[in-house]
PDB file of N, CA and C in Angstrom:
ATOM      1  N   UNK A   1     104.193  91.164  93.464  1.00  0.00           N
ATOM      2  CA  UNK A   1     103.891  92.563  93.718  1.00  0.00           C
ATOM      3  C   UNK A   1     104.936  93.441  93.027  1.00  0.00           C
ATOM      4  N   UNK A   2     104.477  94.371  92.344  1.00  0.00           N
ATOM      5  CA  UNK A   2     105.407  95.200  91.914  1.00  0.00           C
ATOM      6  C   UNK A   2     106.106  96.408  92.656  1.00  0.00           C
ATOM      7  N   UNK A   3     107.590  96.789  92.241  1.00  0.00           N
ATOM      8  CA  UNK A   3     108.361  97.559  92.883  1.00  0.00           C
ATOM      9  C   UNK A   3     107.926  99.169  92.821  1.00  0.00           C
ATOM     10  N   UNK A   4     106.922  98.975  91.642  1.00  0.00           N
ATOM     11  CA  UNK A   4     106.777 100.867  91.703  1.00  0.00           C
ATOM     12  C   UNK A   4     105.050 100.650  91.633  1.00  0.00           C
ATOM     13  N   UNK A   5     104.493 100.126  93.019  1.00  0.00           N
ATOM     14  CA  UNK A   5     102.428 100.083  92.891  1.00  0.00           C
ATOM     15  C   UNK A   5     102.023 101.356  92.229  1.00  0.00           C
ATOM     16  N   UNK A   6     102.653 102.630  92.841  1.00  0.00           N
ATOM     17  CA  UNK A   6     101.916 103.580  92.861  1.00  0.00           C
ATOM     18  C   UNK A   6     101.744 103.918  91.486  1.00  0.00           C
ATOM     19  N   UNK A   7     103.048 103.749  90.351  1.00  0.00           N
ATOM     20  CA  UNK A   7     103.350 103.938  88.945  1.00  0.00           C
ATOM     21  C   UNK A   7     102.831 103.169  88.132  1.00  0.00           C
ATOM     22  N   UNK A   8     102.496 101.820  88.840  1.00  0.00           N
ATOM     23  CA  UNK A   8     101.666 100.552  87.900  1.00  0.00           C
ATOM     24  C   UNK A   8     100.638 101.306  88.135  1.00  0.00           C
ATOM     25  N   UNK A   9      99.869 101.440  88.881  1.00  0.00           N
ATOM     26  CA  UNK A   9      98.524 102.159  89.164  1.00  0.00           C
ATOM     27  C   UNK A   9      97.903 103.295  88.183  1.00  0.00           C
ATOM     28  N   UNK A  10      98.923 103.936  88.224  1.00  0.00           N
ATOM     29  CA  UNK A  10      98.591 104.782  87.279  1.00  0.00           C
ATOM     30  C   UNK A  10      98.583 104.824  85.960  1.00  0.00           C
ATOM     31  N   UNK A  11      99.826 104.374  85.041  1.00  0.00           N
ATOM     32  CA  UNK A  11      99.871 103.628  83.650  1.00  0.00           C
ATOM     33  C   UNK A  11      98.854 102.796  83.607  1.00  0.00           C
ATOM     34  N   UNK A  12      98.339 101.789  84.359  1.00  0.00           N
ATOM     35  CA  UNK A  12      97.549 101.149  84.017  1.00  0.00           C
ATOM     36  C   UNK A  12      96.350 101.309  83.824  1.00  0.00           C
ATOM     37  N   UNK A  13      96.070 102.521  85.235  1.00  0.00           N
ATOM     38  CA  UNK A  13      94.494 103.177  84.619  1.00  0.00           C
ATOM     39  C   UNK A  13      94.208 103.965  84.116  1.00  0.00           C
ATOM     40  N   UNK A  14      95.081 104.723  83.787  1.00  0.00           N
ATOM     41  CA  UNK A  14      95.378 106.329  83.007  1.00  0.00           C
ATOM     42  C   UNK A  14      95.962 106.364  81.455  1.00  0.00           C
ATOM     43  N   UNK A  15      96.958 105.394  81.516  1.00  0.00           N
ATOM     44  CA  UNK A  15      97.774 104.855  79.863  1.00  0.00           C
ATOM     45  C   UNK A  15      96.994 103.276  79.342  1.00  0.00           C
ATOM     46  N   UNK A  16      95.996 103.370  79.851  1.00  0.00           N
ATOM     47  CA  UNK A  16      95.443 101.717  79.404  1.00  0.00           C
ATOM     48  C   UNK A  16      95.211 102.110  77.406  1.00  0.00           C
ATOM     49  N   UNK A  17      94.936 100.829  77.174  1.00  0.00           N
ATOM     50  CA  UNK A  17      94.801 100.867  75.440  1.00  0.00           C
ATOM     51  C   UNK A  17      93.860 101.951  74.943  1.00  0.00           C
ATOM     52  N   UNK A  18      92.656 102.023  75.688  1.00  0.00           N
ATOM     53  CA  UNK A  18      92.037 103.022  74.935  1.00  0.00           C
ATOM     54  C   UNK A  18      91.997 104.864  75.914  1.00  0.00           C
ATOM     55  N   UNK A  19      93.517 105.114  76.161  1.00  0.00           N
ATOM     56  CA  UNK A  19      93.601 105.707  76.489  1.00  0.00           C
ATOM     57  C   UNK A  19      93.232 107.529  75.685  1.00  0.00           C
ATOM     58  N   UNK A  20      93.516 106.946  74.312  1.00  0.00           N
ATOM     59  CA  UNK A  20      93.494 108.465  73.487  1.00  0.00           C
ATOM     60  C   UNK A  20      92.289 108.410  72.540  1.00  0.00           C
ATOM     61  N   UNK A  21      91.211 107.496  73.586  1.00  0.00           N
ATOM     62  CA  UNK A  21      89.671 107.633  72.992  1.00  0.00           C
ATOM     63  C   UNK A  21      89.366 108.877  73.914  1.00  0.00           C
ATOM     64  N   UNK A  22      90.159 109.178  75.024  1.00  0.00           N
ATOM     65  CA  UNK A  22      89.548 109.965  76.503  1.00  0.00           C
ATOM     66  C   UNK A  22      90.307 111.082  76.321  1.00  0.00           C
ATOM     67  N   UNK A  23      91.610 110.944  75.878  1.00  0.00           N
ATOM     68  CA  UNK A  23      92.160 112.347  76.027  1.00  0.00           C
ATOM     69  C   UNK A  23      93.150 112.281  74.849  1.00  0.00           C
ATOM     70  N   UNK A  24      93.097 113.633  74.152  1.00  0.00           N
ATOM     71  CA  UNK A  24      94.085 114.136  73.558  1.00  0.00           C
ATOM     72  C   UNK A  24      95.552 113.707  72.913  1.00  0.00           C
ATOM     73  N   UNK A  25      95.816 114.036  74.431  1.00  0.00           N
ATOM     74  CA  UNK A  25      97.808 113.863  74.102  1.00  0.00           C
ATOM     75  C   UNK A  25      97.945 113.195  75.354  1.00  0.00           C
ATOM     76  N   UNK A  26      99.197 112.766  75.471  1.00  0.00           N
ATOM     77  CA  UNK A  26      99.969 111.978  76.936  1.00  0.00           C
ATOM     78  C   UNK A  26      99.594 113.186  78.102  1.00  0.00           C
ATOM     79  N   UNK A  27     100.224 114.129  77.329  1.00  0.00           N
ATOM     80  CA  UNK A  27     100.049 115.562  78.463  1.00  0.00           C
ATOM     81  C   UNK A  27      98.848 115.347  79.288  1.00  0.00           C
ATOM     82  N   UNK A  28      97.950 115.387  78.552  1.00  0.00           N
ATOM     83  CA  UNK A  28      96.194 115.971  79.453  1.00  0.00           C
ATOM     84  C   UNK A  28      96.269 114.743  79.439  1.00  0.00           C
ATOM     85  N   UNK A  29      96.644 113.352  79.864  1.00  0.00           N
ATOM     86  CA  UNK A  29      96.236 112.338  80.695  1.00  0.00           C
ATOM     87  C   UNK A  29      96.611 112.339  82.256  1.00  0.00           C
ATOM     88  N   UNK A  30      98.464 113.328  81.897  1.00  0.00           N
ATOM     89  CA  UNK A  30      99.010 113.071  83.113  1.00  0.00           C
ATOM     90  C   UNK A  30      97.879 114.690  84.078  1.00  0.00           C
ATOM     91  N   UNK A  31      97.433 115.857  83.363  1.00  0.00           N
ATOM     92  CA  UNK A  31      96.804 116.847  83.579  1.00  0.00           C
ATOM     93  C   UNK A  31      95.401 116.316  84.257  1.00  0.00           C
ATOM     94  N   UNK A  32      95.049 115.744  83.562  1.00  0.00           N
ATOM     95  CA  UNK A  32      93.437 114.952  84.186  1.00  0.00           C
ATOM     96  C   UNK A  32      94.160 114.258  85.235  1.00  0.00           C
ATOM     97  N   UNK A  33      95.009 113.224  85.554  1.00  0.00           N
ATOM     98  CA  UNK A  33      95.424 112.406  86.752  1.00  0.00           C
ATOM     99  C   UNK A  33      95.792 113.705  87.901  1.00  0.00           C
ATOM    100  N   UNK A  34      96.691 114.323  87.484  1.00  0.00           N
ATOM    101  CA  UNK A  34      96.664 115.383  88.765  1.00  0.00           C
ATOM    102  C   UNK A  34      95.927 116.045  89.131  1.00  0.00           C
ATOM    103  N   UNK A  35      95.182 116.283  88.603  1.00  0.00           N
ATOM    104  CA  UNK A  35      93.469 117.096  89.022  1.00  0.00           C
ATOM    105  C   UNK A  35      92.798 116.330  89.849  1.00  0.00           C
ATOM    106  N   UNK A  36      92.597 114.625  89.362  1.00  0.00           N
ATOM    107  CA  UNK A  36      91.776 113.680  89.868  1.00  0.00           C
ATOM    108  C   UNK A  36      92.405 113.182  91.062  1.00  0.00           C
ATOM    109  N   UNK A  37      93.518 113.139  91.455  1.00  0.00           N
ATOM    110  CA  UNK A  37      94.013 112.193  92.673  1.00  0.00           C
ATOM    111  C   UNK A  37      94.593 113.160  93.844  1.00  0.00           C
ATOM    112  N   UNK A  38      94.462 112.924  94.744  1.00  0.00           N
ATOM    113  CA  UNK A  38      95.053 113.387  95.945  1.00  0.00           C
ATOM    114  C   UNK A  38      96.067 113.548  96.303  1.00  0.00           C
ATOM    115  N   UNK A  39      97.137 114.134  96.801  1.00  0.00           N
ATOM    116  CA  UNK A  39      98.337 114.344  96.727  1.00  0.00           C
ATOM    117  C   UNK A  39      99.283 113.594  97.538  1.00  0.00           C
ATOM    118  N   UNK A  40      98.851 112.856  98.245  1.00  0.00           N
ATOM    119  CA  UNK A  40      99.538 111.370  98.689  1.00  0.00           C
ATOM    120  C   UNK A  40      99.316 110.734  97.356  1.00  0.00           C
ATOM    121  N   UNK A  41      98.954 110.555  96.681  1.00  0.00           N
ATOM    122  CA  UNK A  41      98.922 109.471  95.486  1.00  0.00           C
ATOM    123  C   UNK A  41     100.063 110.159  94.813  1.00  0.00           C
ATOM    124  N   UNK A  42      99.980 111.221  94.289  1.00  0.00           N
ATOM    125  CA  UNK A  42     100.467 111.845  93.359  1.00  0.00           C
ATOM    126  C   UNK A  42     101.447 112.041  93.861  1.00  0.00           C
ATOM    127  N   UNK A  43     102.108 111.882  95.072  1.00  0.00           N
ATOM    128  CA  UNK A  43     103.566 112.008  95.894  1.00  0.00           C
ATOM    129  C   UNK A  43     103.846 110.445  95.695  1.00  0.00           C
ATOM    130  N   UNK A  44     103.719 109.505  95.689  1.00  0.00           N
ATOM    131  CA  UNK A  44     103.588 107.884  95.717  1.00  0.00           C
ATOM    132  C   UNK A  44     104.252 107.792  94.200  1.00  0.00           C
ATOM    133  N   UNK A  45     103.614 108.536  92.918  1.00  0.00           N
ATOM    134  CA  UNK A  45     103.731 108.037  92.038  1.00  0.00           C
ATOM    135  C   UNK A  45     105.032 108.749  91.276  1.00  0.00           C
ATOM    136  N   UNK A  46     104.804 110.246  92.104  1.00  0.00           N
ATOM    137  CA  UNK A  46     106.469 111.163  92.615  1.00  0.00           C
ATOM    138  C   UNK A  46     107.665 110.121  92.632  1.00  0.00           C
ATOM    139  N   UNK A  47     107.552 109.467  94.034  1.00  0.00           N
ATOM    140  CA  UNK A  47     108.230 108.754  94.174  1.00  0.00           C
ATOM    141  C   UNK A  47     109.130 107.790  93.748  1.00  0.00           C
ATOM    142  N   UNK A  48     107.936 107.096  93.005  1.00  0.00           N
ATOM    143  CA  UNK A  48     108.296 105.597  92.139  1.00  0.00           C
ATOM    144  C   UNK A  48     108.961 105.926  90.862  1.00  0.00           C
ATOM    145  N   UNK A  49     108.308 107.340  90.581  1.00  0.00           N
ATOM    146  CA  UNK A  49     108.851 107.673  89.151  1.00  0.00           C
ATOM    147  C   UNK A  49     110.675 107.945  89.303  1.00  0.00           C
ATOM    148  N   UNK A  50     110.945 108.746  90.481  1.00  0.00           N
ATOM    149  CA  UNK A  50     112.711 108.904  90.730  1.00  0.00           C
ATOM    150  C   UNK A  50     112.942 107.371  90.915  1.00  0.00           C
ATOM    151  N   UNK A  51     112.534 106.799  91.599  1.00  0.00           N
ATOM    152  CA  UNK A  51     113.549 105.429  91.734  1.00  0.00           C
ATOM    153  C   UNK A  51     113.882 105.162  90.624  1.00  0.00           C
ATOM    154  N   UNK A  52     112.578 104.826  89.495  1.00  0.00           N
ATOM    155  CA  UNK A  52     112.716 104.176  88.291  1.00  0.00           C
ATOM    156  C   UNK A  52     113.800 104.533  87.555  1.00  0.00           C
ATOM    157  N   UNK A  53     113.528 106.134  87.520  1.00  0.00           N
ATOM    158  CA  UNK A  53     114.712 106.492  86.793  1.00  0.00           C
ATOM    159  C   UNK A  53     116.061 106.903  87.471  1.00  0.00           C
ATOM    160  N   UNK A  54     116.090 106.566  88.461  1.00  0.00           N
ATOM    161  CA  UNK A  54     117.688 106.148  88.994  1.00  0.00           C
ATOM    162  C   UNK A  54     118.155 104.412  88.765  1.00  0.00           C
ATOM    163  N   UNK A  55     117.635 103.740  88.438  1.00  0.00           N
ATOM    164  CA  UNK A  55     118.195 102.556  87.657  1.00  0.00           C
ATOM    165  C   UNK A  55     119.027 102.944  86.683  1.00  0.00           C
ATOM    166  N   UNK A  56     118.474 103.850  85.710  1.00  0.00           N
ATOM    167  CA  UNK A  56     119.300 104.349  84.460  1.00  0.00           C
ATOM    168  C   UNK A  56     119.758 103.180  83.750  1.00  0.00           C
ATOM    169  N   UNK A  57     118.035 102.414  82.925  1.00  0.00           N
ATOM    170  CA  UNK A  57     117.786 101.249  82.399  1.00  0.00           C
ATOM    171  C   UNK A  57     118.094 101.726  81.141  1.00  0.00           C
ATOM    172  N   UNK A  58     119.094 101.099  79.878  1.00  0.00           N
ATOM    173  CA  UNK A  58     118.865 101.685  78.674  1.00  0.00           C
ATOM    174  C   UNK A  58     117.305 101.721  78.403  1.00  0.00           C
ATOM    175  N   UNK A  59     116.907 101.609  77.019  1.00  0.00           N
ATOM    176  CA  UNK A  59     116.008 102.423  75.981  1.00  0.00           C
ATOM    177  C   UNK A  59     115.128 101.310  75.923  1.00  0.00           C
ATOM    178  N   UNK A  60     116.128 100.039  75.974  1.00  0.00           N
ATOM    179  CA  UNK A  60     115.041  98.495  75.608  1.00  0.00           C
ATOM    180  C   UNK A  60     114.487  98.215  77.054  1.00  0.00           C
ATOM    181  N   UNK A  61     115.288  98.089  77.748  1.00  0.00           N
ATOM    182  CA  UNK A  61     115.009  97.765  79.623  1.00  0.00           C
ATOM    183  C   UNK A  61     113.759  98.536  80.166  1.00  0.00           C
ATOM    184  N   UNK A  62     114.117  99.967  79.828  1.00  0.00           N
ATOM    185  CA  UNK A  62     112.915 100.906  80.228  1.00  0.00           C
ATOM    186  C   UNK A  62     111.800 100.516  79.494  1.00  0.00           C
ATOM    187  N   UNK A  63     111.945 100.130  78.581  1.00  0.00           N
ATOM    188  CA  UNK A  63     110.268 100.505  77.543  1.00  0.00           C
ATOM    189  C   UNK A  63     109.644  99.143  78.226  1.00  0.00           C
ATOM    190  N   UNK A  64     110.381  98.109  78.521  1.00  0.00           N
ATOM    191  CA  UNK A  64     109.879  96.891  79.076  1.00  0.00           C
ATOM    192  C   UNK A  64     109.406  97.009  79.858  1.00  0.00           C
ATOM    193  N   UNK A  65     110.015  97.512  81.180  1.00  0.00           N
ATOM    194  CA  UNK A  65     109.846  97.427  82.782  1.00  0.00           C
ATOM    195  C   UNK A  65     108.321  98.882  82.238  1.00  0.00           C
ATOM    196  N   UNK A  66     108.299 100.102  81.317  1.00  0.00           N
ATOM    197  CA  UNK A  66     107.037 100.471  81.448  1.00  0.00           C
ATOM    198  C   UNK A  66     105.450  99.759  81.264  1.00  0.00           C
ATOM    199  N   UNK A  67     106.159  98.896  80.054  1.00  0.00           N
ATOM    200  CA  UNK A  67     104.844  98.193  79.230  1.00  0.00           C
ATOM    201  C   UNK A  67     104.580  97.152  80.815  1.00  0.00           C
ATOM    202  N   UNK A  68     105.473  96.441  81.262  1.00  0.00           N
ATOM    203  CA  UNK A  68     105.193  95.584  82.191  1.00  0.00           C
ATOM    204  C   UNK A  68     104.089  96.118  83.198  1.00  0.00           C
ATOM    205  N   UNK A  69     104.474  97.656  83.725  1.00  0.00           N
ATOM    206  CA  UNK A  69     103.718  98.638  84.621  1.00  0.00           C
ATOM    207  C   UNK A  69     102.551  98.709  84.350  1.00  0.00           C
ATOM    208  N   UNK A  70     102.056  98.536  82.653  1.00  0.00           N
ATOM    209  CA  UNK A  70     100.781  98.654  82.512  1.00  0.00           C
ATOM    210  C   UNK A  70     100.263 100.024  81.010  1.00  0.00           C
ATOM    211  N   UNK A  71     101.404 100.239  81.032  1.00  0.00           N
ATOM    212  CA  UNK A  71     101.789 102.033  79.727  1.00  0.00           C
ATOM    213  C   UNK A  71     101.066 101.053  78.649  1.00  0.00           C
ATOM    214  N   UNK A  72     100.506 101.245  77.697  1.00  0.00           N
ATOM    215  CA  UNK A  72     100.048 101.130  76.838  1.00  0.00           C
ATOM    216  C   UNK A  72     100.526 102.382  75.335  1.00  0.00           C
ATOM    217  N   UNK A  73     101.231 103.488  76.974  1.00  0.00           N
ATOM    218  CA  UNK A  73     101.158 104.695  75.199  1.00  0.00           C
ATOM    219  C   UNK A  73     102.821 104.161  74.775  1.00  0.00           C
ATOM    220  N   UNK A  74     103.230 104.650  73.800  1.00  0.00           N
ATOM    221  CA  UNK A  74     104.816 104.576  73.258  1.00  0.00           C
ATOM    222  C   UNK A  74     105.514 105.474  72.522  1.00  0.00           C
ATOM    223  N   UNK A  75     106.317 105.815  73.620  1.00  0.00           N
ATOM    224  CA  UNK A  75     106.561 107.703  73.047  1.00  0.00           C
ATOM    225  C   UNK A  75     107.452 107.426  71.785  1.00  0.00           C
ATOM    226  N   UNK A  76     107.744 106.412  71.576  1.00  0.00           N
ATOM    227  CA  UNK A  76     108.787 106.508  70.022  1.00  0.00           C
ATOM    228  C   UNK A  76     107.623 106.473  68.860  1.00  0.00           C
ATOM    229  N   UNK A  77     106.271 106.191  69.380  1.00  0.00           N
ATOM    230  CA  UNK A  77     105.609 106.487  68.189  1.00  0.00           C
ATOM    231  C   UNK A  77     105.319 108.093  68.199  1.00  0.00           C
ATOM    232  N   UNK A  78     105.596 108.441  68.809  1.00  0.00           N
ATOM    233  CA  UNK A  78     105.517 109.880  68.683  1.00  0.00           C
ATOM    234  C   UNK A  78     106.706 110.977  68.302  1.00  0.00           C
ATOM    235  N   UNK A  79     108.012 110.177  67.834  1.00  0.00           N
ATOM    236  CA  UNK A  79     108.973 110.543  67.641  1.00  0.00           C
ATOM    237  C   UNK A  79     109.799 111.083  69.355  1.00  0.00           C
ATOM    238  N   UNK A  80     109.548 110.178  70.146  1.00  0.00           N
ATOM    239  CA  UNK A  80     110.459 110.609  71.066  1.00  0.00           C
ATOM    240  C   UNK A  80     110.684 109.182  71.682  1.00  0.00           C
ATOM    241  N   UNK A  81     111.815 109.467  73.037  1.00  0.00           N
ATOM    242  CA  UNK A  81     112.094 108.101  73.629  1.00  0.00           C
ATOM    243  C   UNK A  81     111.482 107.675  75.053  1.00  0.00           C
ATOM    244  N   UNK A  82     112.040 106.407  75.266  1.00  0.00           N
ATOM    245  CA  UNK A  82     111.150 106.287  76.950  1.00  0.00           C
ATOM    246  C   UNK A  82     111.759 107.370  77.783  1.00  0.00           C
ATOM    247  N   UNK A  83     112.818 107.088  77.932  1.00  0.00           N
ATOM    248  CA  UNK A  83     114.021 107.970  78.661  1.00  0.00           C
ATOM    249  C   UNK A  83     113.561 109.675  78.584  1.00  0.00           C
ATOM    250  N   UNK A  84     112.986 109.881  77.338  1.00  0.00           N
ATOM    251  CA  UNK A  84     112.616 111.416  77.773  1.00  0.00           C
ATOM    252  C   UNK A  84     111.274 111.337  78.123  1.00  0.00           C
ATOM    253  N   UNK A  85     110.270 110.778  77.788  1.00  0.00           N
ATOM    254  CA  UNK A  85     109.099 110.662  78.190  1.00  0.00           C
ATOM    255  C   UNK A  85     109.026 110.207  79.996  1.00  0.00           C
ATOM    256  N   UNK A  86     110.146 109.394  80.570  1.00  0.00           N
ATOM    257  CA  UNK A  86     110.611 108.990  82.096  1.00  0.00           C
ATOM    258  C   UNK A  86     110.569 110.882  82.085  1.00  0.00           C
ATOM    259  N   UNK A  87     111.346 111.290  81.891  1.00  0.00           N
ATOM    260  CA  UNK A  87     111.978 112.571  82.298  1.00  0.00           C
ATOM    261  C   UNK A  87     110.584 113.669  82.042  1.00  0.00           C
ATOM    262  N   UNK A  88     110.329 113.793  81.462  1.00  0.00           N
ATOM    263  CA  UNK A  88     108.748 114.536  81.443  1.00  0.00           C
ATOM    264  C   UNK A  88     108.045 114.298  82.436  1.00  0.00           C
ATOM    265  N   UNK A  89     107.598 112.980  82.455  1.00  0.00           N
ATOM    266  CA  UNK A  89     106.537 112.525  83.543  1.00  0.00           C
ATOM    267  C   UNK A  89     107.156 112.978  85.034  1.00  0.00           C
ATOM    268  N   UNK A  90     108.446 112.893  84.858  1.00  0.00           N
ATOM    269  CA  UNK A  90     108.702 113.802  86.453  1.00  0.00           C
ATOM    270  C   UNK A  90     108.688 114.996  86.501  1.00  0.00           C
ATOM    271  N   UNK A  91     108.800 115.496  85.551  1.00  0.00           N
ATOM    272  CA  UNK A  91     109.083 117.193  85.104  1.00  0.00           C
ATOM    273  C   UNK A  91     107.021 117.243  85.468  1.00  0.00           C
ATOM    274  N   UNK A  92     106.297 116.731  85.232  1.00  0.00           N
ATOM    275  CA  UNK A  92     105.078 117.216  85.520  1.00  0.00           C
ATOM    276  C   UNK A  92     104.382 116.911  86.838  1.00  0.00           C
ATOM    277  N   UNK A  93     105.100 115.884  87.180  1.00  0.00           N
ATOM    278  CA  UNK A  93     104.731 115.259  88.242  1.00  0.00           C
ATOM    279  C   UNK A  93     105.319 116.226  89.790  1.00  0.00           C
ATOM    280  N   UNK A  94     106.445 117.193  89.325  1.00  0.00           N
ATOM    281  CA  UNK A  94     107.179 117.976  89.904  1.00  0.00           C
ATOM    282  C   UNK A  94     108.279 117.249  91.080  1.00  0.00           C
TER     283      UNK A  94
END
């Protein structure tokens, strides 16, 4: 069982491979997920997202422990890192 369900849950059904047949950018995936889920979920995935990033996993550790979660997207192909893309996803997640 994994340590962050609520965060596997979501990467996995929201960041799966053919994620940017459905939407756009990373943005309007995490925009469509908060629209779509209830706010116990979206507090759950709140949650999991601070723990994660209170490990304060370098750059290789993080991208692992995401892909493991189920992420399929990879913000260095987009010219950015996990570590700020961690930090976004809470910044939207509030």
């Amino acid at each position: 069982m994994s340590d962050y369900p609520a965060l596997e849950n979501f990467l996995a059904a929201y960041f799966h491979q053919d994620w940017r047949m459905e939407h756009d950018t990373p943005g309007a995936v995490v925009a469509y997920y908060l629209d779509s889920e209830d706010a116990e979920q979206v507090a759950e995935v709140r949650a999991d997202l601070a723990r994660l990033a209170a490990r304060e996993l370098d750059e290789a550790a993080l991208a692992q422990q995401l892909r493991e979660l189920g992420s399929e997207y990879d913000p260095t192909l987009d010219g950015g890192t996990w570590r700020g893309w961690l930090q976004a996803l809470r910044s939207d997640f509030g």
